[in-house]
N, C-alpha and C. Protein backbone atom coordinates (compact mmCIF):
# COMPACT_ATOMS: atom_id res chain seq x y z
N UNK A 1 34.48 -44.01 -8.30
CA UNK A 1 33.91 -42.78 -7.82
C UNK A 1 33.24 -43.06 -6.46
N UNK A 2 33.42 -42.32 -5.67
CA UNK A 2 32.99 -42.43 -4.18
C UNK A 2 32.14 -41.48 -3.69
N UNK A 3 31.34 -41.53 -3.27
CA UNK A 3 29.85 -40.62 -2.78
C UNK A 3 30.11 -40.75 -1.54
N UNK A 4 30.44 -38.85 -1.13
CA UNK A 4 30.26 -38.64 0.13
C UNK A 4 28.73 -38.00 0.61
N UNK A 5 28.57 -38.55 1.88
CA UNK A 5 26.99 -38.08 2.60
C UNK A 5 27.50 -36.68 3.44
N UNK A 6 27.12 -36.10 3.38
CA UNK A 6 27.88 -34.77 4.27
C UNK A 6 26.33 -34.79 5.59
N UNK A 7 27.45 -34.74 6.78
CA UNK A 7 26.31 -34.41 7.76
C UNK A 7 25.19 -33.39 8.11
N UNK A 8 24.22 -33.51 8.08
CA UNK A 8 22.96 -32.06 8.13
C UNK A 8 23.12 -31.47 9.70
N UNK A 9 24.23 -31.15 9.72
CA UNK A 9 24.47 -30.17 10.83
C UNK A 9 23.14 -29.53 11.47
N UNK A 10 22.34 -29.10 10.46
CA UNK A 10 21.06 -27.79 10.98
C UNK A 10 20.25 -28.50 10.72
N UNK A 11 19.92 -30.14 10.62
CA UNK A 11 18.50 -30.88 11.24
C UNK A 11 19.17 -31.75 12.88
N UNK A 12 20.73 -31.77 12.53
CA UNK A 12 21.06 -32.34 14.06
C UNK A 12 20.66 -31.00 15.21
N UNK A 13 20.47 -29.71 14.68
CA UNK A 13 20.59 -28.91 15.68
C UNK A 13 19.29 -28.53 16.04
N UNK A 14 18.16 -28.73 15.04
CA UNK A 14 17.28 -28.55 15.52
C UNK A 14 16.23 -29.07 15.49
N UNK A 15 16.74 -30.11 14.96
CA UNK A 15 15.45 -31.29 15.25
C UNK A 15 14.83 -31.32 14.13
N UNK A 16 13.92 -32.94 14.23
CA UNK A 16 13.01 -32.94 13.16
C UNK A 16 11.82 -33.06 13.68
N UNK A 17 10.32 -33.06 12.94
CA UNK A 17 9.23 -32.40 13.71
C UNK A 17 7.96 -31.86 12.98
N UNK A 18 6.89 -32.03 13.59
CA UNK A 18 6.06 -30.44 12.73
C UNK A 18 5.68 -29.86 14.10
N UNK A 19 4.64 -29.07 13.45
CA UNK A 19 4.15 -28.16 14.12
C UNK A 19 3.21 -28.29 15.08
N UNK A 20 3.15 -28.38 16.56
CA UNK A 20 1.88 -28.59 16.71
C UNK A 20 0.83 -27.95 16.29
N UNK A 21 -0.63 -28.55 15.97
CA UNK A 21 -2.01 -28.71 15.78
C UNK A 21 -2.17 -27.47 16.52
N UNK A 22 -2.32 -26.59 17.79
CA UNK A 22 -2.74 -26.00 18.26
C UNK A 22 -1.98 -24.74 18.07
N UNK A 23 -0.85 -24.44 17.45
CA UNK A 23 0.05 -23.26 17.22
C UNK A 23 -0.59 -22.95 15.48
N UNK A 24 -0.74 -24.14 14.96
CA UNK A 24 -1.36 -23.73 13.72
C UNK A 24 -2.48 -23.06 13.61
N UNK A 25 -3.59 -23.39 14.53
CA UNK A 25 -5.05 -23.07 14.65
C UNK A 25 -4.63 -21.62 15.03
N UNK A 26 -3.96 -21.38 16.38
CA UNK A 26 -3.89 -19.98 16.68
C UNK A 26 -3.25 -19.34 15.27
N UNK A 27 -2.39 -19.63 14.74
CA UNK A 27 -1.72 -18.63 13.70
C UNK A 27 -2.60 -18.40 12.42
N UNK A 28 -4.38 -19.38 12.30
CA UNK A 28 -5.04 -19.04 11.26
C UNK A 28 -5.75 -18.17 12.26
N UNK A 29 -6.04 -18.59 13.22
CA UNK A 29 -7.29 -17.85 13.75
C UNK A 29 -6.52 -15.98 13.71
N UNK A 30 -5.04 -15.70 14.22
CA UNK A 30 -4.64 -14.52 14.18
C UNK A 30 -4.73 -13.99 12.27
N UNK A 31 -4.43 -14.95 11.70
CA UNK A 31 -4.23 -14.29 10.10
C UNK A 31 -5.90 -13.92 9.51
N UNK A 32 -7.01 -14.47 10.38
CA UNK A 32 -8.29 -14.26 10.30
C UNK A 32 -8.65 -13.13 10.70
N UNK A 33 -8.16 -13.12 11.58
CA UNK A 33 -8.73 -11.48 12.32
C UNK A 33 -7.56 -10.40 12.02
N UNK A 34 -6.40 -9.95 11.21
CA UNK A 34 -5.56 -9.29 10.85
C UNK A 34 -6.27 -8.54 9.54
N UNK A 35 -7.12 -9.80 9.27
CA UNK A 35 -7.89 -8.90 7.69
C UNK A 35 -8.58 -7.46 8.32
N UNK A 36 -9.44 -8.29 9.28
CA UNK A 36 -10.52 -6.92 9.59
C UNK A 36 -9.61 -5.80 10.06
N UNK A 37 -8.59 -5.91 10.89
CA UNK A 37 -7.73 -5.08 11.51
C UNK A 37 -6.87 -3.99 10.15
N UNK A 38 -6.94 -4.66 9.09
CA UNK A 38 -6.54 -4.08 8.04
C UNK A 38 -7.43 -2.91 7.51
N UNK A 39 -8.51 -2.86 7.56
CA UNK A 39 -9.13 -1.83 6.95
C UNK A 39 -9.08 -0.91 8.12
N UNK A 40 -9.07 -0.93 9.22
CA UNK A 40 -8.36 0.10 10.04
C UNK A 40 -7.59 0.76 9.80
N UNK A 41 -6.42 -0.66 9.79
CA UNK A 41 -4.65 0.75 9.32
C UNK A 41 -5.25 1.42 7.75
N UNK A 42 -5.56 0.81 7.18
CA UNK A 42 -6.14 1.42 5.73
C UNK A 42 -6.71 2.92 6.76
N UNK A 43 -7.93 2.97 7.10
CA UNK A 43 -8.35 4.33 7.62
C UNK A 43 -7.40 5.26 8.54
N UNK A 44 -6.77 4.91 9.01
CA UNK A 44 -5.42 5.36 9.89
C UNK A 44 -4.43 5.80 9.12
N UNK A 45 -4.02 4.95 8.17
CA UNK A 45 -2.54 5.70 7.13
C UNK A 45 -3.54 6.69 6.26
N UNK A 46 -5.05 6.61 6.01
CA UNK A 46 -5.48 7.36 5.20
C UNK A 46 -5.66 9.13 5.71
N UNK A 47 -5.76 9.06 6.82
CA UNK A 47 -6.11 10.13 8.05
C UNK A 47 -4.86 10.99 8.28
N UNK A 48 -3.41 10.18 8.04
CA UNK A 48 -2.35 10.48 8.49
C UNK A 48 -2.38 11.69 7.10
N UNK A 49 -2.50 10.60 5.85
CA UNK A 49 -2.10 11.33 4.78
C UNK A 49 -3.16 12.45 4.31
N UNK A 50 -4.28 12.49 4.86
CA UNK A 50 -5.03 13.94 4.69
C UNK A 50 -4.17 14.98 5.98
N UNK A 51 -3.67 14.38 7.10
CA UNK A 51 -3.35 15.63 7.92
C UNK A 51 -1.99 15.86 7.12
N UNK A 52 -1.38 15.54 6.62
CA UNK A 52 0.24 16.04 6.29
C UNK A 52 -0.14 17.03 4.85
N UNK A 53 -1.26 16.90 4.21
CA UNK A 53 -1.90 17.63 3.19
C UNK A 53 -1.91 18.30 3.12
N UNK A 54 -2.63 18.50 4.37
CA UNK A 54 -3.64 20.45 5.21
C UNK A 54 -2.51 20.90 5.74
N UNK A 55 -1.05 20.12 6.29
CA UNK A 55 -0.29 20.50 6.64
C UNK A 55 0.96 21.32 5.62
N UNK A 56 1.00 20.69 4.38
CA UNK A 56 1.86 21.21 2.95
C UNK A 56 1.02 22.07 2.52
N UNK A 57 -0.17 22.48 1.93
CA UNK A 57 -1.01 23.10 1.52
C UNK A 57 -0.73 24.55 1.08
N UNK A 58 -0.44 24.84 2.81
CA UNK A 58 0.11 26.45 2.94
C UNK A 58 1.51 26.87 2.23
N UNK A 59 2.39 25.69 2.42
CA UNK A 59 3.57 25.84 1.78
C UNK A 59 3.91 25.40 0.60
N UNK A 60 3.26 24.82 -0.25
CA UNK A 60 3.25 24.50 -1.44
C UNK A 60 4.37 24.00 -2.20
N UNK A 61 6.13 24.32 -2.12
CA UNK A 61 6.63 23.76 -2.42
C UNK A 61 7.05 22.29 -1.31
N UNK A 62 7.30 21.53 -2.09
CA UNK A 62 7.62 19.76 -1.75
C UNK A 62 8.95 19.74 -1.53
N UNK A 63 9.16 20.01 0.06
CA UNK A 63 11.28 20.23 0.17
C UNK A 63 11.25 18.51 0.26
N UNK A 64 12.00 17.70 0.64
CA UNK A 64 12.15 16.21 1.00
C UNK A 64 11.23 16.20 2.26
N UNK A 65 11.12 16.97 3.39
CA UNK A 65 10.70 16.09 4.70
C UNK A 65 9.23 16.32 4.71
N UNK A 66 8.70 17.32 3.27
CA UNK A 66 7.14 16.82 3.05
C UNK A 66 6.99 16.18 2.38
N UNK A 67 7.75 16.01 1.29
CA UNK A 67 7.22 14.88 0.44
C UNK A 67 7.52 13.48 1.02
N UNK A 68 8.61 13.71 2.09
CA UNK A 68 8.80 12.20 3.01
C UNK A 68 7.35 12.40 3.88
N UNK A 69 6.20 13.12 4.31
CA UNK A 69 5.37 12.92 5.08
C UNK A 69 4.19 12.16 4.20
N UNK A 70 4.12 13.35 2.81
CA UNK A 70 2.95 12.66 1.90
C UNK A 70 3.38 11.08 1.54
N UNK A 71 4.87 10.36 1.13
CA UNK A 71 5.02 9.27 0.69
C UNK A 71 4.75 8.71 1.78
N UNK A 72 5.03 8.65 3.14
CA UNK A 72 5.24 7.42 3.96
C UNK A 72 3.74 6.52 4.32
N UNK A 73 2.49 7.68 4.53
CA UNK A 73 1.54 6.56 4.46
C UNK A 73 0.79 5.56 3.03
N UNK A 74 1.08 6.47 1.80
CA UNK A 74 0.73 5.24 0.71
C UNK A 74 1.79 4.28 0.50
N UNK A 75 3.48 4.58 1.05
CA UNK A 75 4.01 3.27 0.90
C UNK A 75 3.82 2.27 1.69
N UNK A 76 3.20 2.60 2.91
CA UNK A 76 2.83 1.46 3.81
C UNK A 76 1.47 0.67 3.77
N UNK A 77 0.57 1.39 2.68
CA UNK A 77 -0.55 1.06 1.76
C UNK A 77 -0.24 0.30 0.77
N UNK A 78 0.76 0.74 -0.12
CA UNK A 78 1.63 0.04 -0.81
C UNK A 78 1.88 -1.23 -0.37
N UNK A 79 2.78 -1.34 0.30
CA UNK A 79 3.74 -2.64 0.79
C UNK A 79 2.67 -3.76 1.19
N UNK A 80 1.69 -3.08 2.16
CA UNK A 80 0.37 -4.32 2.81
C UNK A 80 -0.72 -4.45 2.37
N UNK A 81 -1.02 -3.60 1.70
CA UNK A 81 -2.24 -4.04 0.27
C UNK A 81 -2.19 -5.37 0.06
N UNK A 82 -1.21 -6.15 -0.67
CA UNK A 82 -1.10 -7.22 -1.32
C UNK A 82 -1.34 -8.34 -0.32
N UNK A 83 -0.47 -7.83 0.41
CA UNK A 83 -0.40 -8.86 1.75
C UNK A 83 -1.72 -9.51 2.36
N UNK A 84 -2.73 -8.20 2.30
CA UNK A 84 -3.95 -8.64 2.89
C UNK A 84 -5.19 -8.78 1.66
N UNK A 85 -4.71 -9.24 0.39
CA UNK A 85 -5.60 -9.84 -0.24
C UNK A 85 -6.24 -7.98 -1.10
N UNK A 86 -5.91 -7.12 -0.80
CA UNK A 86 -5.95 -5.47 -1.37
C UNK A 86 -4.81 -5.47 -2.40
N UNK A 87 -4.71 -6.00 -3.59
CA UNK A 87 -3.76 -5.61 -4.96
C UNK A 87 -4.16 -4.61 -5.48
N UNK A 88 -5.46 -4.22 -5.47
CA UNK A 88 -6.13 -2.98 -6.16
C UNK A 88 -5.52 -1.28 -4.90
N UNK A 89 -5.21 -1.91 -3.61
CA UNK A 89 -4.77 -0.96 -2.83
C UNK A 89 -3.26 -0.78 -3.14
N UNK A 90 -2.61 -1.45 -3.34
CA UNK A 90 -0.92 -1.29 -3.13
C UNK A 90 -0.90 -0.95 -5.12
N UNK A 91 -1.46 -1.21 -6.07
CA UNK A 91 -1.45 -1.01 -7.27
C UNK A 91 -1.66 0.90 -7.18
N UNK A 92 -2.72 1.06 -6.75
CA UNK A 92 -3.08 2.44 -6.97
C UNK A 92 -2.12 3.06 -6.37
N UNK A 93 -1.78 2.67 -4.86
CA UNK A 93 -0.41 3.27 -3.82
C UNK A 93 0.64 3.66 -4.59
N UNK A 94 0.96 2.52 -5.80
CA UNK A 94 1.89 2.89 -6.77
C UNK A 94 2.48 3.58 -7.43
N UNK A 95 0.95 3.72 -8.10
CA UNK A 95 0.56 5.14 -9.20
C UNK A 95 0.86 6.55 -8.81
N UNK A 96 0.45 6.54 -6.50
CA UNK A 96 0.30 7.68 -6.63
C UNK A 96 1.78 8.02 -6.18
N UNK A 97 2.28 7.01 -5.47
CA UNK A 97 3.79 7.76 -4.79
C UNK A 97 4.94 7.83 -6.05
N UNK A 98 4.63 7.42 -7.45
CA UNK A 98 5.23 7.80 -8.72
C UNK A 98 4.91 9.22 -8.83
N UNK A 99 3.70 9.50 -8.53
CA UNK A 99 3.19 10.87 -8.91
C UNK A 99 3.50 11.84 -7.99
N UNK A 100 3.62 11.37 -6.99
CA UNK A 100 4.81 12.55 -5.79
C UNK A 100 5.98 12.62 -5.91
N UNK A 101 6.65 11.94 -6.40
CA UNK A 101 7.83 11.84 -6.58
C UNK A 101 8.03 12.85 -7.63
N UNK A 102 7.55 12.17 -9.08
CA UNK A 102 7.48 13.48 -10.18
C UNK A 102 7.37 15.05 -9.53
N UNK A 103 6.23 15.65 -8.51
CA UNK A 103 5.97 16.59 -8.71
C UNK A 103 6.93 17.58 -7.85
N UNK A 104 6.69 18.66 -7.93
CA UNK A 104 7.89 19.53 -7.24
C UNK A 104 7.15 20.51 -6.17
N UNK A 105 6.02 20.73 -6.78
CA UNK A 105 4.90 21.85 -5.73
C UNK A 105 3.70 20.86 -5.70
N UNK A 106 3.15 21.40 -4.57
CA UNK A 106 1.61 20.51 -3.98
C UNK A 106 0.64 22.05 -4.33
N UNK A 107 0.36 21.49 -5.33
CA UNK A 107 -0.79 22.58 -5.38
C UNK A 107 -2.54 22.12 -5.41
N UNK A 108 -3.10 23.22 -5.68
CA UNK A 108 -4.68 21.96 -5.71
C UNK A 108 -5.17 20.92 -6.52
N UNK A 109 -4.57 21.06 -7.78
CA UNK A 109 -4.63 19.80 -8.45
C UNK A 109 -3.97 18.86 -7.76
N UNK A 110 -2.71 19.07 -7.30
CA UNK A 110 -2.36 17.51 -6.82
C UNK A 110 -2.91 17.18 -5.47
N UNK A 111 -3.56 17.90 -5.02
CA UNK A 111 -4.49 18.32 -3.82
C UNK A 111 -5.86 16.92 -4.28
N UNK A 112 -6.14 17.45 -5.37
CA UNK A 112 -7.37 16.90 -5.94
C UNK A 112 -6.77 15.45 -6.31
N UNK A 113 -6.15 14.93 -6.83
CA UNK A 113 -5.47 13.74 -7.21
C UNK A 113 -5.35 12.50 -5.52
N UNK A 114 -4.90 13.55 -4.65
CA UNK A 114 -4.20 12.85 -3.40
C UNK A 114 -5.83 12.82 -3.10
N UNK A 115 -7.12 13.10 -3.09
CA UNK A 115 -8.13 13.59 -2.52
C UNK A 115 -9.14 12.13 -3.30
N UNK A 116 -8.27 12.27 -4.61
CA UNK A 116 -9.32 10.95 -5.29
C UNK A 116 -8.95 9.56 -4.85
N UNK A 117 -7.52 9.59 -4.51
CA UNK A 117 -6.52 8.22 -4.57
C UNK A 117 -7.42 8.04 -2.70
N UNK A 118 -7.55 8.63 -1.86
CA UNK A 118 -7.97 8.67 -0.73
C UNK A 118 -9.21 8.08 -0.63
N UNK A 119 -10.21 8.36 -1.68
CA UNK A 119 -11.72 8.56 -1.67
C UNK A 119 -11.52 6.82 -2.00
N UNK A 120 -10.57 6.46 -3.27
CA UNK A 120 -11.08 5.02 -3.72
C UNK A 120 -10.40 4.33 -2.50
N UNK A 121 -9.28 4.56 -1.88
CA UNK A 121 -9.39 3.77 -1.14
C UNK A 121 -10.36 3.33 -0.33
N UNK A 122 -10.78 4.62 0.37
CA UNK A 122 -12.48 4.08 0.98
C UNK A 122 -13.21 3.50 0.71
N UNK A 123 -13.11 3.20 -0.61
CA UNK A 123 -14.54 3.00 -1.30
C UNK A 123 -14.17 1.06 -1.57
N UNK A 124 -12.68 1.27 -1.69
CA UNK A 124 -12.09 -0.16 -1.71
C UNK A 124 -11.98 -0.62 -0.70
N UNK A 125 -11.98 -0.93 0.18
CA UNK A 125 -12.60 -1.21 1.63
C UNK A 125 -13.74 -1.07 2.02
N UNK A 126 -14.34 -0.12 1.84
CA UNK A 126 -16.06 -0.22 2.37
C UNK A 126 -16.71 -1.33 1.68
N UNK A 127 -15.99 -1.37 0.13
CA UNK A 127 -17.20 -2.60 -0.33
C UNK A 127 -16.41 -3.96 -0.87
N UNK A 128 -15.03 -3.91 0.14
CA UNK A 128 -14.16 -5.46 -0.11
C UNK A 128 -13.61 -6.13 -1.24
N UNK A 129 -13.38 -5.07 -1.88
CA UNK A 129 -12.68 -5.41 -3.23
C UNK A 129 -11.69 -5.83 -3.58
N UNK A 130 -11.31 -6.70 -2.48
CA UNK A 130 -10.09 -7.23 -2.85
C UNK A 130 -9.45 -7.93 -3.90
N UNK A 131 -8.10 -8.73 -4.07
CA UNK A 131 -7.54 -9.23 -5.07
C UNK A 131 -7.13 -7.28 -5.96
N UNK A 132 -7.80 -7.63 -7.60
CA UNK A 132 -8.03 -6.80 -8.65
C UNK A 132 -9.05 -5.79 -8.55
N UNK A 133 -9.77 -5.85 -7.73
CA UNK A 133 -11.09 -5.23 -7.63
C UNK A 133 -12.17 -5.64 -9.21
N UNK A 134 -11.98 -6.48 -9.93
CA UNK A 134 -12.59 -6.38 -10.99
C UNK A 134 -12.53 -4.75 -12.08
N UNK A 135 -13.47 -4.97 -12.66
CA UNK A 135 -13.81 -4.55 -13.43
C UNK A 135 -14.10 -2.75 -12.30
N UNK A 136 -14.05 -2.75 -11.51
CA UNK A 136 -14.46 -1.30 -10.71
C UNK A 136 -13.20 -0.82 -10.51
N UNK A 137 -12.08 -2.45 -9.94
CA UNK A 137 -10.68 -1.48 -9.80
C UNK A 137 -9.64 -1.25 -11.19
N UNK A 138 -10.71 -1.77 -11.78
CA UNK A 138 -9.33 -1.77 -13.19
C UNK A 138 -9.68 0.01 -13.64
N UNK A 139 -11.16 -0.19 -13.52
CA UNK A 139 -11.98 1.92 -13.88
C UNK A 139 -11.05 2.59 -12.78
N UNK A 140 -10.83 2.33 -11.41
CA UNK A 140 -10.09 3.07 -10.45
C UNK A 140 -8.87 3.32 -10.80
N UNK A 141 -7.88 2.30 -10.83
CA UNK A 141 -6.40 2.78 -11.82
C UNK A 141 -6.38 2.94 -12.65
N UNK A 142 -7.14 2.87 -13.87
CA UNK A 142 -7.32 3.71 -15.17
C UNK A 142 -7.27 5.37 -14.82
N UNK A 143 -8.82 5.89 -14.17
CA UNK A 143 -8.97 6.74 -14.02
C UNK A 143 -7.69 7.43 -13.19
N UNK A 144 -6.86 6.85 -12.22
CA UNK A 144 -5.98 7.68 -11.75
C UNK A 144 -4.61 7.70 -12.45
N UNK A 145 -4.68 6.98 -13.27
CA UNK A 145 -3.19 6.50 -14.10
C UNK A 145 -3.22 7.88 -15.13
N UNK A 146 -4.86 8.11 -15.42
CA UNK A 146 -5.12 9.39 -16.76
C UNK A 146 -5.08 10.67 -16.28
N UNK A 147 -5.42 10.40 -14.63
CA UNK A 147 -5.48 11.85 -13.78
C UNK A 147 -4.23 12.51 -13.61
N UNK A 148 -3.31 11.25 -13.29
CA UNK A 148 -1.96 12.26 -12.83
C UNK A 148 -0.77 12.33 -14.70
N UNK A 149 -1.46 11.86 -15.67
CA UNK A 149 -0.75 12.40 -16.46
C UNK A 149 -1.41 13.49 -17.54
N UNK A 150 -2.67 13.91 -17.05
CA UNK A 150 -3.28 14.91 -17.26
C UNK A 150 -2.04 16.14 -16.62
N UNK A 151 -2.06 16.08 -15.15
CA UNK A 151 -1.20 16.74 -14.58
C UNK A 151 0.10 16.76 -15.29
N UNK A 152 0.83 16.22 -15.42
CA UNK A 152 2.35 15.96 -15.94
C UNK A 152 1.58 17.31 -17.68
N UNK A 153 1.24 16.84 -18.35
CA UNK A 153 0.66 17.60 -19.37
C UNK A 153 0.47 18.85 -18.96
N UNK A 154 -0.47 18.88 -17.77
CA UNK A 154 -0.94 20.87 -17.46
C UNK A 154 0.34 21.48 -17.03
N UNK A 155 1.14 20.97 -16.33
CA UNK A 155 1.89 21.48 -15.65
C UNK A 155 3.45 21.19 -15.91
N UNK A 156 3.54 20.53 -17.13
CA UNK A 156 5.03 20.01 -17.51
C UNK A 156 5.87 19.20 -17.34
N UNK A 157 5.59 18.32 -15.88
CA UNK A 157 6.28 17.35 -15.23
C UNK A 157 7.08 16.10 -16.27
């Protein structure tokens, strides 16, 4: 039996190596300051998704290119929650773009739902709750997990 070595084509091509010392430092020092920059976009996608609200409100049924306005800022809450150490943000994001999806009209209950999912986010950022949020974010997705199937119940969904 004969053992062939096959050539590593893609370490001849690009070398072997680390990283310099000083590209590393910059890439913690940027992943350091991306946190704080995060509760920004948090207030920014949150702002977006109260104006597209006031904007459905009047029209009440959910054709696709509103319910594409209400989904697009909690999926991007969604997606970078986790990323930045917020699981309790992209968990709840979850809950709620399940719950848009289900519904067919934006009325004031789901008015009130989109109004609570908004509020904890604030409240999950103002006081850094990241990871799980403990014991405050487990009460936060409880409470909204019971809110929107209260809804599904009042309203049939």
């Amino acid at each position: 039996m004969r053992i062939f070595n096959a050539p590593n084509y893609l370490k001849n091509k690009v070398g072997s190596g680390g990283i310099p010392q000083n590209l590393i430092d910059d890439a913690e020092k940027h992943i350091a300051t991306a946190y704080d920059e995060f509760e920004d976009y948090v207030r920014d996608q949150l702002e977006n998704l109260r104006l597209s609200c006031l904007a459905i409100s009047s029209k009440k049924a959910l054709g696709k290119e509103e319910q594409f306005a209400l989904v697009t800022p909690i999926v991007m809450l969604k997606a970078h929650g986790t990323m930045f150490g917020y699981a309790l943000i992209s968990d709840m994001s979850c809950i709620v773009v399940d719950f848009l999806e289900r519904i067919d009209f934006f009325d004031e209950d789901a008015g009130i739902i989109i109004d609570v999912y908004q509020q904890s986010a604030l409240v999950i950022i103002d006081r850094k709750l990241q990871a799980g949020g403990g014991r405050i974010g487990l009460d936060f997705s409880m409470e909204l997990t019971k809110a929107c199937e209260r809804y599904y119940k009042k309203h049939s969904c």
